[in-house]
N, C-alpha and C. Protein backbone atom coordinates (compact mmCIF):
# COMPACT_ATOMS: atom_id res chain seq x y z
N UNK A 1 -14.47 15.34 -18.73
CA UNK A 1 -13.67 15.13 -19.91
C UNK A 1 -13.27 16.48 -20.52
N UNK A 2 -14.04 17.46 -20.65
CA UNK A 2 -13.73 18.55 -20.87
C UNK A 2 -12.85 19.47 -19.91
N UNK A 3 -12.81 19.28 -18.60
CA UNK A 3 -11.42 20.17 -17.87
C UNK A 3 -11.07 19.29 -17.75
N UNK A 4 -10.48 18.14 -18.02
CA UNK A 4 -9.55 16.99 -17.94
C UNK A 4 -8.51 17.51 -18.69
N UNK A 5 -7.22 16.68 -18.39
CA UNK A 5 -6.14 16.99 -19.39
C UNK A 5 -5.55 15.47 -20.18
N UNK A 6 -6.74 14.95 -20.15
CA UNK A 6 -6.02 13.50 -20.97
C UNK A 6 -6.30 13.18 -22.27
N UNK A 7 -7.79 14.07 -21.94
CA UNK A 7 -8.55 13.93 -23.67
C UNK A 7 -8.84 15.18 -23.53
N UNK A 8 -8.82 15.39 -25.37
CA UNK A 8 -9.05 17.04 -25.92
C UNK A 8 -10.08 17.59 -25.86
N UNK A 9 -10.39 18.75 -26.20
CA UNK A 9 -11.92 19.18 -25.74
C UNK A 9 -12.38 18.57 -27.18
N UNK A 10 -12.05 18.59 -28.50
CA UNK A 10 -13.16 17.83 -29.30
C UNK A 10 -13.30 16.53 -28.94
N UNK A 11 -12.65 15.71 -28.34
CA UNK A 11 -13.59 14.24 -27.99
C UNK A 11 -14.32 14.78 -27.02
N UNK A 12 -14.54 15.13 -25.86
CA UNK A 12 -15.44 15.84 -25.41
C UNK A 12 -16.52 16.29 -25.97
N UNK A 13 -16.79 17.38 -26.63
CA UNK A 13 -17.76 17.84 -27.44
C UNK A 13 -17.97 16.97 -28.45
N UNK A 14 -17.50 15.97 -29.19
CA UNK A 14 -18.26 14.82 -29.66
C UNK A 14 -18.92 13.84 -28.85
N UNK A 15 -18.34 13.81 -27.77
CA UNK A 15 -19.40 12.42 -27.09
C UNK A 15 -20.53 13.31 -26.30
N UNK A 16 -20.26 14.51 -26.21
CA UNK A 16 -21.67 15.09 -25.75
C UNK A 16 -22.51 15.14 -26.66
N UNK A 17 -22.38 15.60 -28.31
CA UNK A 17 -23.19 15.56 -28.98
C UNK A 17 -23.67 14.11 -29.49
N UNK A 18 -22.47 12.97 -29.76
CA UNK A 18 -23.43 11.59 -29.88
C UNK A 18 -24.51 11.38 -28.70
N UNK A 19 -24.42 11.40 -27.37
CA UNK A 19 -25.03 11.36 -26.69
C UNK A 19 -26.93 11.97 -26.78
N UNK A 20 -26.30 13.08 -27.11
CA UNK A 20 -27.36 14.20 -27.38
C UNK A 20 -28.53 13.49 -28.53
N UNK A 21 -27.71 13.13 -29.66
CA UNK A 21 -28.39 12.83 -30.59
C UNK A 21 -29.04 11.26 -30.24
N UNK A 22 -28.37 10.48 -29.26
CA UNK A 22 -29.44 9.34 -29.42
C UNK A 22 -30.01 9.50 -27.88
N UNK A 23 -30.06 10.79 -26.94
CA UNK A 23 -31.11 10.63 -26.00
C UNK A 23 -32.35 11.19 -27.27
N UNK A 24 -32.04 12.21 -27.82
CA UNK A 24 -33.92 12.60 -28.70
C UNK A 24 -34.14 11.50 -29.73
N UNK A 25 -33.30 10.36 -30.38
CA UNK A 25 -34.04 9.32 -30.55
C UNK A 25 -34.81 8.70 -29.31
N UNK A 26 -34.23 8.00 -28.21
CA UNK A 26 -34.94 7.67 -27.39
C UNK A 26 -35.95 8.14 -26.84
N UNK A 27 -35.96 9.23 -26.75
CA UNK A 27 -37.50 10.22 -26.20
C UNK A 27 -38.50 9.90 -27.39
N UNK A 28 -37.97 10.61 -28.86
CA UNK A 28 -38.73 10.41 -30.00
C UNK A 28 -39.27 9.00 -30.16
N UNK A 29 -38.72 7.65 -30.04
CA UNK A 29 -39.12 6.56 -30.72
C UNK A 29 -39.99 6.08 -28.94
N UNK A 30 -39.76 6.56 -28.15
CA UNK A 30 -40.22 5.78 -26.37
C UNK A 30 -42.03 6.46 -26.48
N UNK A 31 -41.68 7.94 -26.84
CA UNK A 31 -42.71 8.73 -26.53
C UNK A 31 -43.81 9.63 -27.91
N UNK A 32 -43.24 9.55 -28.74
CA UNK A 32 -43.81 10.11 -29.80
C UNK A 32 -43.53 9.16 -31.06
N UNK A 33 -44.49 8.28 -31.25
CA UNK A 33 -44.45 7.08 -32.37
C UNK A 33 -44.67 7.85 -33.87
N UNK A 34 -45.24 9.12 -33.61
CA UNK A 34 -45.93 9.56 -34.98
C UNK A 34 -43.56 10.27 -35.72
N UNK A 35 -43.18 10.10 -35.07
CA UNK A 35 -41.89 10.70 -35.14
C UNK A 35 -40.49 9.49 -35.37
N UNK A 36 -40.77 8.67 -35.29
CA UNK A 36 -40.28 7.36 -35.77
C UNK A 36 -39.32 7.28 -36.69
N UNK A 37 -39.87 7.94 -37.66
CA UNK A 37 -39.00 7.67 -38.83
C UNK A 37 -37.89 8.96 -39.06
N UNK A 38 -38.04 10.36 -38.16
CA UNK A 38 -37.20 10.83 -38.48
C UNK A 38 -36.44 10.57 -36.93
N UNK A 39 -36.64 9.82 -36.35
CA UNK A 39 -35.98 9.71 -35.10
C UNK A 39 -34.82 8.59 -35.64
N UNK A 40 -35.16 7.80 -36.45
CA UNK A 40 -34.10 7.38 -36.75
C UNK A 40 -32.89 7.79 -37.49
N UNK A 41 -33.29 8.83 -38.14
CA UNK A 41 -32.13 9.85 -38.47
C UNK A 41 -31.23 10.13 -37.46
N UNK A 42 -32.04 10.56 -36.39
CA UNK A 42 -30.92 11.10 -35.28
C UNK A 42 -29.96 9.53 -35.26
N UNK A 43 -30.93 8.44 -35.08
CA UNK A 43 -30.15 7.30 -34.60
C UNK A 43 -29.08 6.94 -35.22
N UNK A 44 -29.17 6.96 -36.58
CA UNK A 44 -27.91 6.79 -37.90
C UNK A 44 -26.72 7.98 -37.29
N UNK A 45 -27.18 8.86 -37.59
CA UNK A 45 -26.37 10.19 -36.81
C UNK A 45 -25.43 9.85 -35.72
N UNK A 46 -26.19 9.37 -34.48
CA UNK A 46 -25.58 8.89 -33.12
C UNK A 46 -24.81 7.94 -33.25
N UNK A 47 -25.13 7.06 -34.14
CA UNK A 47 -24.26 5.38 -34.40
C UNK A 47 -23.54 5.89 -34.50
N UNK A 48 -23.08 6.61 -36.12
CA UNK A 48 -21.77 6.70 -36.99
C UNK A 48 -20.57 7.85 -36.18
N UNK A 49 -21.16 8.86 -35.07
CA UNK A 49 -20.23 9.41 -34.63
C UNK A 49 -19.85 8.77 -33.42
N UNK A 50 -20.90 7.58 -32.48
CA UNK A 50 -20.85 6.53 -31.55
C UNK A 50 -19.35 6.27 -32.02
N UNK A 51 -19.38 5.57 -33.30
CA UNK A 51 -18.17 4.77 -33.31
C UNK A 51 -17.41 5.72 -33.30
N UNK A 52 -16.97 6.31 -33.68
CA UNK A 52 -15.46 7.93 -34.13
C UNK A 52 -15.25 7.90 -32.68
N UNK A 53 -16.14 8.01 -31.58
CA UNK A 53 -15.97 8.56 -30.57
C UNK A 53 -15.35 7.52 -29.63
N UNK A 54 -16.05 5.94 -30.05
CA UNK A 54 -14.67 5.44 -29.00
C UNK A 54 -13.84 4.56 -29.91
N UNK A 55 -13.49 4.92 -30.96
CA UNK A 55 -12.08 4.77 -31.76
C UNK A 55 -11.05 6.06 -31.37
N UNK A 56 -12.01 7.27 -31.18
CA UNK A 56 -10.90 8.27 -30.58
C UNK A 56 -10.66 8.14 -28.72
N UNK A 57 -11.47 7.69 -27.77
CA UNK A 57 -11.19 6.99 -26.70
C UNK A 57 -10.08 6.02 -26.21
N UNK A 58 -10.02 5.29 -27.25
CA UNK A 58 -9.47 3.75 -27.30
C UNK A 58 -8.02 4.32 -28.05
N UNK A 59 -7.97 4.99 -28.77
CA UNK A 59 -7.03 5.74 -29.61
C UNK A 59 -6.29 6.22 -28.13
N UNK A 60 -6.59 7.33 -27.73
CA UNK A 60 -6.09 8.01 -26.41
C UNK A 60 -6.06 7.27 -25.06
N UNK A 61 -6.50 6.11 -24.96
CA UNK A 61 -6.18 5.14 -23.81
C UNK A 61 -5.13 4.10 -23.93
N UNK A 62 -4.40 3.88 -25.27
CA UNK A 62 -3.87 3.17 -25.75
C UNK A 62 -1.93 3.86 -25.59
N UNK A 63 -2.38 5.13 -26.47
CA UNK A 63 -0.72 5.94 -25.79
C UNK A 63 -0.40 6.00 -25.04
N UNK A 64 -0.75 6.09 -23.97
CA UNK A 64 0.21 5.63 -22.36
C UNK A 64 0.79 4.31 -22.53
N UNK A 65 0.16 3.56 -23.17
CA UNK A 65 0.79 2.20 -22.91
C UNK A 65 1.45 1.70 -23.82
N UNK A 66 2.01 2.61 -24.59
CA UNK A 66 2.85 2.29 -25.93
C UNK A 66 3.95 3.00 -25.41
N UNK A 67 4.19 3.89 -24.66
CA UNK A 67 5.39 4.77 -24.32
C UNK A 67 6.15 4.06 -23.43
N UNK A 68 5.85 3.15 -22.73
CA UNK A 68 6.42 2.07 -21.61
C UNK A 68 6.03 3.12 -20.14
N UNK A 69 5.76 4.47 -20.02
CA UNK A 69 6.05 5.27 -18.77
C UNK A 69 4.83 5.14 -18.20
N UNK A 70 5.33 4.78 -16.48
CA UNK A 70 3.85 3.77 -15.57
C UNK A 70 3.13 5.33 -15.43
C-alpha cells in the first residue's frame, strides 16, 4: 500500500498504525491480565482510527467507479 499508486502514503501509515495499536492490545489483554485496563486504551485508540481507515479505503475504492473509466 505504501509503493502502490492507488492509495496515499497516509492511508498507509494509518492502517499500519491501527493495526499496531490493536496487535499490543491483543498481546496485552491474551498475555498480561495485570495490563487490561490500559490495554484497552490502545483498543479505543485502534477502533476509532479502524473506522477512518476503511471509510478512507472505501472512499478510494469507490472513485474509479464513479468516473465510468474500466
Amino acid at each position: 500500500m505504501l509503493n502502490g499508486r492507488v492509495f496515499s502514503k497516509a492511508i498507509g501509515y494509518v492502517g499500519i498504525l491501527v493495526f499496531g495499536l490493536m496487535l499490543i492490545f491483543e498481546v496485552c489483554s491474551s498475555f498480561v491480565r495485570a495490563l487490561f485496563g490500559m490495554a484497552m486504551i490502545f483498543a479505543a485508540g485502534g477502533g476509532l482510527l479502524s473506522m477512518a481507515w476503511y471509510i478512507l479505503i472505501a472512499r478510494r475504492l469507490v472513485r474509479p467507479g464513479r468516473s465510468g473509466k474500466p
